[in-house]
C-alpha atoms as a PDB file:
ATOM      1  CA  UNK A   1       3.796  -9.577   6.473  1.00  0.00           C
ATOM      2  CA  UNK A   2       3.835  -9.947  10.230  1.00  0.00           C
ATOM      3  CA  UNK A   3       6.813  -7.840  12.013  1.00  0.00           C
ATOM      4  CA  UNK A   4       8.293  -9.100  14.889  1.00  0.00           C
ATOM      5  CA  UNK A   5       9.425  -6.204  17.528  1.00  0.00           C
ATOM      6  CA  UNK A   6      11.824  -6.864  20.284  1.00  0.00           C
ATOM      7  CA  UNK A   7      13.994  -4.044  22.442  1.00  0.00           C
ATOM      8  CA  UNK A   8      17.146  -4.232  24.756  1.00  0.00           C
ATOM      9  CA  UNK A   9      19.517  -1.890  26.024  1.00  0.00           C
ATOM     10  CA  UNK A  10      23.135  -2.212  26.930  1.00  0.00           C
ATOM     11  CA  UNK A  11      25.950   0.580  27.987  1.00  0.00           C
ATOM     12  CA  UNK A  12      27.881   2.285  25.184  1.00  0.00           C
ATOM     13  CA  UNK A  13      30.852   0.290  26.425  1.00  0.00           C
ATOM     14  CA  UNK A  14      29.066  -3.369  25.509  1.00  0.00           C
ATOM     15  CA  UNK A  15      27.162  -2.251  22.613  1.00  0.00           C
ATOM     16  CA  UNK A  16      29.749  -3.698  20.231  1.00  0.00           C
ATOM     17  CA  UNK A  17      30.354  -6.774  22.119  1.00  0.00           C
ATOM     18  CA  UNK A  18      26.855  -7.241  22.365  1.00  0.00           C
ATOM     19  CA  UNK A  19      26.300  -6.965  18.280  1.00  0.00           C
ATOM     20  CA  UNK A  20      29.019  -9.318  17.822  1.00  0.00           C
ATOM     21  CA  UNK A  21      26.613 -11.454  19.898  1.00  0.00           C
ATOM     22  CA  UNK A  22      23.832 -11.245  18.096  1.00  0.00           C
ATOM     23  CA  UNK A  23      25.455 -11.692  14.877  1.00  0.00           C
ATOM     24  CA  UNK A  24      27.735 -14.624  15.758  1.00  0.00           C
ATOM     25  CA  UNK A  25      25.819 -16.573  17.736  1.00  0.00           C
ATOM     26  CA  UNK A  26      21.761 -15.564  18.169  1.00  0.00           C
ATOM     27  CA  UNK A  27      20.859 -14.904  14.719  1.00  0.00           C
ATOM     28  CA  UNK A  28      22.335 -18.009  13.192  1.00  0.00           C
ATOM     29  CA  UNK A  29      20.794 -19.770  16.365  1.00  0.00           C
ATOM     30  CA  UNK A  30      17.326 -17.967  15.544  1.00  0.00           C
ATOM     31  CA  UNK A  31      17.654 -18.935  11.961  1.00  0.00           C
ATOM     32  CA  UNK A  32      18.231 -22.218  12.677  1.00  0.00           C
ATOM     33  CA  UNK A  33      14.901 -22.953  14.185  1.00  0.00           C
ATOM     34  CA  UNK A  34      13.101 -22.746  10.731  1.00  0.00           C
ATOM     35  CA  UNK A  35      10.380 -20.618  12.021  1.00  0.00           C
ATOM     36  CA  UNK A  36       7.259 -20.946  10.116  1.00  0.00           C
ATOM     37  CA  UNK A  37       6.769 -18.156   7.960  1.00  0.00           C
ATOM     38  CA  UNK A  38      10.343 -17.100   8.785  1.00  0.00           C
ATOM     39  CA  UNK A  39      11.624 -14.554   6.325  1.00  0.00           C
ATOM     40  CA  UNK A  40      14.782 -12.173   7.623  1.00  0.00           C
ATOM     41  CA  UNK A  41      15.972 -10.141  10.707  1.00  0.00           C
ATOM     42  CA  UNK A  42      17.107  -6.839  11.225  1.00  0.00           C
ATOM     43  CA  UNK A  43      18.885  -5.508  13.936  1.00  0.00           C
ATOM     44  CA  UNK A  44      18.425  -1.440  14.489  1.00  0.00           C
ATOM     45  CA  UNK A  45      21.133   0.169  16.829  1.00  0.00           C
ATOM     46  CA  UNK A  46      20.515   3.562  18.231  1.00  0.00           C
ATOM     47  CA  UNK A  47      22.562   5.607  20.795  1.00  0.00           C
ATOM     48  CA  UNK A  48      20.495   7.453  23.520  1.00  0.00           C
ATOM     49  CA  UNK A  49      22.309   9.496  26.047  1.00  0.00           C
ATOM     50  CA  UNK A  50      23.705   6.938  28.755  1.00  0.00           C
ATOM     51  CA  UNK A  51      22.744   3.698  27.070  1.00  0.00           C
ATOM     52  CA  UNK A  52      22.518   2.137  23.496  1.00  0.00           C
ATOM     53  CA  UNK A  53      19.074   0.922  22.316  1.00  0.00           C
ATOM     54  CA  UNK A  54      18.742  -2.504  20.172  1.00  0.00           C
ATOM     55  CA  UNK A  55      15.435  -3.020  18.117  1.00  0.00           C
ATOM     56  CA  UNK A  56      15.508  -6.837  16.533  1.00  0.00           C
ATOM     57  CA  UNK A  57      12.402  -6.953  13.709  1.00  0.00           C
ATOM     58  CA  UNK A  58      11.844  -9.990  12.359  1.00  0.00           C
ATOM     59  CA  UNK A  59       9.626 -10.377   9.574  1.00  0.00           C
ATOM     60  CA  UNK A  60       7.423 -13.501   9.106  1.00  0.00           C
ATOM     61  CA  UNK A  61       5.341 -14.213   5.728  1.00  0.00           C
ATOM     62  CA  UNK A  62       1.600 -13.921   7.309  1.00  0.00           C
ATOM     63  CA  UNK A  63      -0.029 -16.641   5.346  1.00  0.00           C
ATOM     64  CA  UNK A  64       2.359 -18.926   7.196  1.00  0.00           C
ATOM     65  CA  UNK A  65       2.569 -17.804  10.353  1.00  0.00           C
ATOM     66  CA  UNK A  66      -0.659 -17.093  13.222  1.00  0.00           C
ATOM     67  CA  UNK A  67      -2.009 -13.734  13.105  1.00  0.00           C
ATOM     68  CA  UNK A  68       0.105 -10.918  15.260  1.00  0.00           C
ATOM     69  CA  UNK A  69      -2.375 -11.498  18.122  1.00  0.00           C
ATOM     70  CA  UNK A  70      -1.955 -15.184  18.694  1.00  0.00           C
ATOM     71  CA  UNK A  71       1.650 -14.576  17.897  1.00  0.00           C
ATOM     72  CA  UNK A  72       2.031 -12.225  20.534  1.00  0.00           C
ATOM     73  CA  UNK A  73       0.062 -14.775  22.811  1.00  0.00           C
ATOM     74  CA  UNK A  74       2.332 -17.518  22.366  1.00  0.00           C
ATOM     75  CA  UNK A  75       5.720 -15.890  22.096  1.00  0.00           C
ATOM     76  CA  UNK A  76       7.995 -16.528  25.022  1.00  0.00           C
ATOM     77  CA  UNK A  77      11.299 -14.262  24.630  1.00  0.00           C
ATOM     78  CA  UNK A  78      14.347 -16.262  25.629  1.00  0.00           C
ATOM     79  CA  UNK A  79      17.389 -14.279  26.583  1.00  0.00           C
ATOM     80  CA  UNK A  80      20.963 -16.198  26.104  1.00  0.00           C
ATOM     81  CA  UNK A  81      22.962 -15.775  29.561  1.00  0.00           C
ATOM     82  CA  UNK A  82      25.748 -14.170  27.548  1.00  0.00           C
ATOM     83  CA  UNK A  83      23.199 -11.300  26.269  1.00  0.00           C
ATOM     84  CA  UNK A  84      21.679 -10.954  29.803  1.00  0.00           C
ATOM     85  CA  UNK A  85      25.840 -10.498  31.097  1.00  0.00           C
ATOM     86  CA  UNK A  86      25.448  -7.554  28.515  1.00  0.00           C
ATOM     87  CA  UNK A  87      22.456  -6.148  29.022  1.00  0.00           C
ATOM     88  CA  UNK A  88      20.937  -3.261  31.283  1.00  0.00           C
ATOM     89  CA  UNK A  89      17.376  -4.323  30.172  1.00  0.00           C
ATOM     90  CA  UNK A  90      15.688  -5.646  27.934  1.00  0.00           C
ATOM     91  CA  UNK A  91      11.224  -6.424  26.959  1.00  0.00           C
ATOM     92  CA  UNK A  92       9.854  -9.160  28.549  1.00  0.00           C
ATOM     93  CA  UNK A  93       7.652  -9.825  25.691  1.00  0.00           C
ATOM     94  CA  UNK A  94       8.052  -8.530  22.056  1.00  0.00           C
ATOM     95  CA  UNK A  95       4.832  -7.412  19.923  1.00  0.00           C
ATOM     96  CA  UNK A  96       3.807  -8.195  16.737  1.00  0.00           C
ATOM     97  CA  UNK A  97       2.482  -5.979  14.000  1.00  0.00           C
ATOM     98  CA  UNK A  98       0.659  -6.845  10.773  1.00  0.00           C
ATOM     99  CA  UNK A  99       2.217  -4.484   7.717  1.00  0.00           C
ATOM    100  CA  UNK A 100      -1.145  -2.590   6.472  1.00  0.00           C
ATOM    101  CA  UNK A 101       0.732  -0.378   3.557  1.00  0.00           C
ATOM    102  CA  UNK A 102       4.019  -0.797   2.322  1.00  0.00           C
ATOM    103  CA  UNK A 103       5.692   1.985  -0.564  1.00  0.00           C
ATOM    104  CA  UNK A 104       6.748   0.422  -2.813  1.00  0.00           C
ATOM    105  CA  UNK A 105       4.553  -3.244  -2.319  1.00  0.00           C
ATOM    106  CA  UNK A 106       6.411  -5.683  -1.409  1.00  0.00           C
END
């Protein structure tokens, strides 16, 4: 499996706005790209001090999609106007990671 990894941040007073989003709106637009390799997202939500952190992981069947490397090479992240109205910040680029061990296998 090959894990997708993207971060953004928004105030405590978007967060939810922001989520609705994502959920509305980016993931079905995501999903409707067919993706090769495209399995599921998952969208991690984490308060830190000031700020709320978002971690998107998408997870990709490997022997349908390039290796992380040449994933991470050719991935361009594209960031709706609406999100970036939400957003403090966000990654420019998001990494890829190959799953090595997995309890119990997938």
């Amino acid at each position: 499996m090959i894990r997708r990894i993207w971060r953004s941040y928004t105030t405590p007073d978007n967060a939810d706005a922001y989520e609705r989003l994502v959920e509305n709106l980016i993931f079905p637009a995501i999903e409707g790209l067919r993706l090769p390799g495209y399995q599921n997202m998952e969208l991690l939500r984490r308060v830190a001090d000031d700020e709320v952190e978002f971690i998107w992981v998408m997870n990709f069947d490997a022997s349908k999609r390039p290796s992380a490397r040449k994933a991470e090479a050719e991935d361009h992240v594209s960031v709706p106007r609406a999100a970036q109205e939400l957003l403090i910040r966000w990654d420019e680029r998001a990494t890829f990671y190959e799953t090595r061990q997995a309890r119990p296998p997938n």
